[in-house]
C-alpha atoms as a PDB file:
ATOM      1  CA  UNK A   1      94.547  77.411  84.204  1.00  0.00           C
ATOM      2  CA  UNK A   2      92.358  80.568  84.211  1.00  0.00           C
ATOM      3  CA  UNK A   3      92.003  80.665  80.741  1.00  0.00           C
ATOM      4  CA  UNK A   4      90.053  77.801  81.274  1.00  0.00           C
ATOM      5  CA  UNK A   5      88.193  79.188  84.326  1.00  0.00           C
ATOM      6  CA  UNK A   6      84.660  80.491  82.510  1.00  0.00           C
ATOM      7  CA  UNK A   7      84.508  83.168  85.882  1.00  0.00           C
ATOM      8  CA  UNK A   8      87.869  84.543  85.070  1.00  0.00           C
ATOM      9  CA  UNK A   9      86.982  84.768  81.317  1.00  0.00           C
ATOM     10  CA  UNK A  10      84.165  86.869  81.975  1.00  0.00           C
ATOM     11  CA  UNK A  11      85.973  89.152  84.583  1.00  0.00           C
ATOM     12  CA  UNK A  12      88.409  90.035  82.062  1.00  0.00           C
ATOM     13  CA  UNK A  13      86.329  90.131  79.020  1.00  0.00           C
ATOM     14  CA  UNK A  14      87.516  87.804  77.049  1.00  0.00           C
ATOM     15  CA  UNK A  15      83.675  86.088  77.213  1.00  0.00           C
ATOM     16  CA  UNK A  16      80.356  87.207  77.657  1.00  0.00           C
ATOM     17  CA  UNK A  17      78.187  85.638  80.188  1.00  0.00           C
ATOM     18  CA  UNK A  18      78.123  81.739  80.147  1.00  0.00           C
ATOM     19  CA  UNK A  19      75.464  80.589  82.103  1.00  0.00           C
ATOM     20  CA  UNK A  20      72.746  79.307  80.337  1.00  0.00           C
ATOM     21  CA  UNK A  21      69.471  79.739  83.511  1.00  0.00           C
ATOM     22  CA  UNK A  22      70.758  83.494  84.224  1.00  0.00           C
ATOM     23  CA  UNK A  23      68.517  85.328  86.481  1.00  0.00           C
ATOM     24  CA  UNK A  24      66.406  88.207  85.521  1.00  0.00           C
ATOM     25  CA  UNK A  25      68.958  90.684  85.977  1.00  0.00           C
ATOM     26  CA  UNK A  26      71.925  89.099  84.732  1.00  0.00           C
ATOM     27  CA  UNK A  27      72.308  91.006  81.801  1.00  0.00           C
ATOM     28  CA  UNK A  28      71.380  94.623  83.367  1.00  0.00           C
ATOM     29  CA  UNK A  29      73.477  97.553  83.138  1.00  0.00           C
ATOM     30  CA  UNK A  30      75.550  98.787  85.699  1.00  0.00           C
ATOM     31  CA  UNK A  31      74.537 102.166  85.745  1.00  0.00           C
ATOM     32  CA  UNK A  32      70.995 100.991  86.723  1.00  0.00           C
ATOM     33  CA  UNK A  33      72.585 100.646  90.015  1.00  0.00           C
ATOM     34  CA  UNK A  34      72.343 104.027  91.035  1.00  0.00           C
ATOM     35  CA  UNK A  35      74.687 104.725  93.332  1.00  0.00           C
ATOM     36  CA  UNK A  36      76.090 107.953  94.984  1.00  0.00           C
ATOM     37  CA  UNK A  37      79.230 109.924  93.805  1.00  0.00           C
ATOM     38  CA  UNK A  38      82.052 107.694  95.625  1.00  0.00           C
ATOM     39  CA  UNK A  39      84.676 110.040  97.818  1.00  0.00           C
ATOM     40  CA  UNK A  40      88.063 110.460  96.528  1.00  0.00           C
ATOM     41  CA  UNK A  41      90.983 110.541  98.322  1.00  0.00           C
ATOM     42  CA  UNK A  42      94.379 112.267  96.483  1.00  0.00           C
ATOM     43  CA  UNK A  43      97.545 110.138  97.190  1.00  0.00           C
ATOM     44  CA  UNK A  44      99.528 112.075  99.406  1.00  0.00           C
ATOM     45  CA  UNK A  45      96.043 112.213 102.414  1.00  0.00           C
ATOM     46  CA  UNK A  46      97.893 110.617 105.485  1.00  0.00           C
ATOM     47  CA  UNK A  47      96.613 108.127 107.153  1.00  0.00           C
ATOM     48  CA  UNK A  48      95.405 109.919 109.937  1.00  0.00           C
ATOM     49  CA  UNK A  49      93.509 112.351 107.409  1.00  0.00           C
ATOM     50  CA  UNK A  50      92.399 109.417 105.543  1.00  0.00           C
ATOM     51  CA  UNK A  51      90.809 107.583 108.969  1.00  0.00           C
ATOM     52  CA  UNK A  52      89.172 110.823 110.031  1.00  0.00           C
ATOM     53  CA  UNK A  53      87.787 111.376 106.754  1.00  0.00           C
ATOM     54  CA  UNK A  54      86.395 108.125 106.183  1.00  0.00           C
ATOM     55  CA  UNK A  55      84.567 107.878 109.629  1.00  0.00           C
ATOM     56  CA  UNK A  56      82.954 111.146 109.584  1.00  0.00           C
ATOM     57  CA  UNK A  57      81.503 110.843 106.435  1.00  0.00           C
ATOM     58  CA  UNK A  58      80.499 107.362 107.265  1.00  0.00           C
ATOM     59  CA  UNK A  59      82.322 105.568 104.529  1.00  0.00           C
ATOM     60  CA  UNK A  60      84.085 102.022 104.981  1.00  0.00           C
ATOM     61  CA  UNK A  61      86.442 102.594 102.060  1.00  0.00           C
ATOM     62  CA  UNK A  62      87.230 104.745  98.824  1.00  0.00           C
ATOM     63  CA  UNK A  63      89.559 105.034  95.800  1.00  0.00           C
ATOM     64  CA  UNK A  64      92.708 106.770  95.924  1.00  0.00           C
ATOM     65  CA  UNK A  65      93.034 109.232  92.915  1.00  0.00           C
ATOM     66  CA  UNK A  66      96.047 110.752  91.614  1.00  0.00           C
ATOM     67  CA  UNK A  67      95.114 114.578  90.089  1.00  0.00           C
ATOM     68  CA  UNK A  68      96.148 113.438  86.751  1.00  0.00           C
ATOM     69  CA  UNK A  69      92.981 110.816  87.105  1.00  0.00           C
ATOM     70  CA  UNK A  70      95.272 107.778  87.726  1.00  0.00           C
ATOM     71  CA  UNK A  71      93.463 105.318  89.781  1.00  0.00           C
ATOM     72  CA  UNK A  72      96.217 104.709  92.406  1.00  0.00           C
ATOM     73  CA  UNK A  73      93.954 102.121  94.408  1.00  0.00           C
ATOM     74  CA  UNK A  74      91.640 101.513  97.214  1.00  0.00           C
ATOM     75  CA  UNK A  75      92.217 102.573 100.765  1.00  0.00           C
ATOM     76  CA  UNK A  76      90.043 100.864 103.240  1.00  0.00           C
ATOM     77  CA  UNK A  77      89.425 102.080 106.836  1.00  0.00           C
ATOM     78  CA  UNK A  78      89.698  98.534 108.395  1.00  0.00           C
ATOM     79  CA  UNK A  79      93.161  97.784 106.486  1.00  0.00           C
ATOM     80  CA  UNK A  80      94.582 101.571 107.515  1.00  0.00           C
ATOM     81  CA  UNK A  81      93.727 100.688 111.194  1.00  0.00           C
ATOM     82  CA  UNK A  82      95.431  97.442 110.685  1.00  0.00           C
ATOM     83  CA  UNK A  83      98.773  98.654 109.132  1.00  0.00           C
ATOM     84  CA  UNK A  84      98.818 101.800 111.544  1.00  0.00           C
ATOM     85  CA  UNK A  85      98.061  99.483 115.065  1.00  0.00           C
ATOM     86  CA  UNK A  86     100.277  96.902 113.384  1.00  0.00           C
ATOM     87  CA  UNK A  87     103.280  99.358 112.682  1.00  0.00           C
ATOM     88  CA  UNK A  88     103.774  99.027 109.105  1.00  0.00           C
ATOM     89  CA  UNK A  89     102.559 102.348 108.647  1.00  0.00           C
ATOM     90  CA  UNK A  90     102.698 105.303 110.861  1.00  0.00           C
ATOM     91  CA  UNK A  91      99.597 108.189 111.483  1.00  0.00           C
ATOM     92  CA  UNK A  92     101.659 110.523 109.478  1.00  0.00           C
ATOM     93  CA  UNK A  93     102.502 108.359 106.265  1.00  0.00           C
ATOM     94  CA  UNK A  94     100.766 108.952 102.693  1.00  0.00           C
ATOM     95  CA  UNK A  95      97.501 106.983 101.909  1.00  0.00           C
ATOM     96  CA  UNK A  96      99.616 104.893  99.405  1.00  0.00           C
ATOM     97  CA  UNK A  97     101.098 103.106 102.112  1.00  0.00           C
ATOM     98  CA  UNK A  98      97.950 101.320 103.120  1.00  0.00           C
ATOM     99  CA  UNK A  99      96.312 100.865  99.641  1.00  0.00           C
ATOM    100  CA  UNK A 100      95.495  97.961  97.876  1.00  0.00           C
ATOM    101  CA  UNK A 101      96.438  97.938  94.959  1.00  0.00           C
ATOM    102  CA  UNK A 102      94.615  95.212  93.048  1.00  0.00           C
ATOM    103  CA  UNK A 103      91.175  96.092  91.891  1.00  0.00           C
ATOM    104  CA  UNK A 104      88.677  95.305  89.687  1.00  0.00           C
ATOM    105  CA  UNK A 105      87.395  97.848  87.404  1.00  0.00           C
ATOM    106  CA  UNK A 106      83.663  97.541  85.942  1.00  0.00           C
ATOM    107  CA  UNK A 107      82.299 100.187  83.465  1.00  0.00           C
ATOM    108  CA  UNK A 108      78.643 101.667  83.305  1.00  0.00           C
ATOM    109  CA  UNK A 109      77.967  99.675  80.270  1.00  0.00           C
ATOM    110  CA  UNK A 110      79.035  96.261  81.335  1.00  0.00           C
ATOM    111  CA  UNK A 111      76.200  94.027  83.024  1.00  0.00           C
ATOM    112  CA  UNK A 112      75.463  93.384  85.912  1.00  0.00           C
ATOM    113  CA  UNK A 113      76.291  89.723  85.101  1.00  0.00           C
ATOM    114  CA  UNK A 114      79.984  90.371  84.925  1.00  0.00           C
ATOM    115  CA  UNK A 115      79.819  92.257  87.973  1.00  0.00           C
ATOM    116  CA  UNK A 116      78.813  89.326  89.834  1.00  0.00           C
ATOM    117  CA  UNK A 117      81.395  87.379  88.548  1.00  0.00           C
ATOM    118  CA  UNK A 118      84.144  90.152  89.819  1.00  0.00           C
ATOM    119  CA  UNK A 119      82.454  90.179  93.562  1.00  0.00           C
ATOM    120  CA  UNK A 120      82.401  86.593  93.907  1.00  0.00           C
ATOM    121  CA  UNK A 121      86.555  86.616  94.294  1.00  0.00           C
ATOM    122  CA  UNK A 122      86.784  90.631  95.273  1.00  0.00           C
ATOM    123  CA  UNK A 123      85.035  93.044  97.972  1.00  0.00           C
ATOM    124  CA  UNK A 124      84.443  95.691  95.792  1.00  0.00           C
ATOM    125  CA  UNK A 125      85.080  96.672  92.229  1.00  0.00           C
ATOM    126  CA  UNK A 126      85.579 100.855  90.715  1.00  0.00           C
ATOM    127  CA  UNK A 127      83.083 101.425  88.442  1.00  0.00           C
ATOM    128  CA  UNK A 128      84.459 103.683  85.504  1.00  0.00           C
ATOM    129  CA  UNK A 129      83.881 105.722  82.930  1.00  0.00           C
ATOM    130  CA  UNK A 130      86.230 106.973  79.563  1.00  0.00           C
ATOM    131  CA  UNK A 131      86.236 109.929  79.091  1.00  0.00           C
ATOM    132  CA  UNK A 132      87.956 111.851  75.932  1.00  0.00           C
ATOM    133  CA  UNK A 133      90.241 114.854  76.628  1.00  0.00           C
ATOM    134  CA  UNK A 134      91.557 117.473  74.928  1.00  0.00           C
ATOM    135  CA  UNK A 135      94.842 119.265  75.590  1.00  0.00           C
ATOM    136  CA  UNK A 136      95.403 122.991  74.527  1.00  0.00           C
ATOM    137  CA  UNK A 137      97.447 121.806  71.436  1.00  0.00           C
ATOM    138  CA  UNK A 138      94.417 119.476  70.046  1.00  0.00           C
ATOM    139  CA  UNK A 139      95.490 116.235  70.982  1.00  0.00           C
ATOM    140  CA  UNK A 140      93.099 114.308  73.220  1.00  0.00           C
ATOM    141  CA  UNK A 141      93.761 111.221  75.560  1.00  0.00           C
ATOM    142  CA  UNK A 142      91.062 108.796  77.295  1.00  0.00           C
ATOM    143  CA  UNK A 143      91.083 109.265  80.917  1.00  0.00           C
ATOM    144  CA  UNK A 144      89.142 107.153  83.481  1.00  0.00           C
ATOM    145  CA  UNK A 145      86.881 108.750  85.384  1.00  0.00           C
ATOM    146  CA  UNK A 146      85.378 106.821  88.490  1.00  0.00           C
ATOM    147  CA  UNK A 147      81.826 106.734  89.237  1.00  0.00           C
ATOM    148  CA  UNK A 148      81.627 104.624  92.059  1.00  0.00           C
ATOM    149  CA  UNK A 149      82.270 101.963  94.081  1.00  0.00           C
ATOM    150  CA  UNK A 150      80.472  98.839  94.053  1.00  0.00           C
ATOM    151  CA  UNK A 151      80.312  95.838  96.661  1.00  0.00           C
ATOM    152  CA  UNK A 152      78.319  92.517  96.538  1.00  0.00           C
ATOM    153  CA  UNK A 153      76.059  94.640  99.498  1.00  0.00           C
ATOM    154  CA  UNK A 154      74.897  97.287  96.644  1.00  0.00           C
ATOM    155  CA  UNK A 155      74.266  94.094  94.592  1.00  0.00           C
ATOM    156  CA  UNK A 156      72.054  92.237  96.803  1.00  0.00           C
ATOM    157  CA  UNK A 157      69.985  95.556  97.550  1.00  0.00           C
ATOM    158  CA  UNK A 158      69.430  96.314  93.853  1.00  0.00           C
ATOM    159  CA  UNK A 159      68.247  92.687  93.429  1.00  0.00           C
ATOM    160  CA  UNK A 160      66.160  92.427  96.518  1.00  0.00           C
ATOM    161  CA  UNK A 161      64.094  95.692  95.384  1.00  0.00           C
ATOM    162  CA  UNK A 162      63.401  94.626  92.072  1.00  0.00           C
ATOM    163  CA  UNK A 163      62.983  90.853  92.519  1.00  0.00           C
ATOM    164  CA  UNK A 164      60.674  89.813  90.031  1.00  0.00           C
ATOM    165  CA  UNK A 165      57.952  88.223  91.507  1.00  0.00           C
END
């Protein structure tokens, strides 16, 4: 069961880090990460948009955003190749067609710890931030904001340059 599964309860939180010999950045923040402001992609991008997009600005994937600040998803430019050269999606078709939809969200605050745990099953995971906002009549609402996205790769670099020696 994955209630039983320590990885899964730390994913979720529902636990804080198990492992008893953590390495020396285990429990540093994900903001420490630094990384650049992801590109966001509004639902109804086609694919065509979304492939030309992607290559000339040299990314490999990004999160599709309603306007309301809904994260829809994540469109990657390998899987909207696939799906287009496959014929389950055509050229002309919304982004939504081609996004997964199953992701991984990681806040600033959360360690870096937890974020391993999340890239050892997925390829990426949204880093996010609440955010309170007020309507014109007073009443406010917390809306996600995303601040990135995050792979094992970024992971491996931040540890690499600041290996403890």
């Amino acid at each position: 069961s994955k209630f039983l599964n320590d990885k899964w309860m730390i994913k979720n939180g529902f636990l804080n880090d198990v492992q008893e010999h953590k390495p020396w950045w285990w429990n540093i923040k994900v903001q420490k990460l630094n990384l650049s402001a992801p590109l966001i992609l509004l639902p109804e991008v086609s694919c065509q948009k979304a492939i030309e997009i992607l290559q000339e600005k040299g990314f490999d994937q990004a999160p599709v955003v309603a306007e309301s600040g809904l994260i829809l998803g994540m469109v990657t430019l390998s899987n909207t190749l696939t799906s287009v050269l496959a014929g389950k999606a055509q050229f002309s078709d919304p982004v939504t067609k081609v996004i997964y939809d199953q992701f991984s969200k990681i806040g600033l605050e959360d360690s870096l710890g937890k974020l391993s745990c999340i890239l050892e099953n997925d390829h990426f995971a949204i880093i996010v931030h609440e955010q309170m906002q007020f309507n014109g009549n007073g009443s406010s609402f917390m809306k996600q904001m995303v601040f990135g996205v995050v792979t094992a790769m970024d992971l491996l670099t931040f540890v690499s340059r600041n290996d403890k020696k």
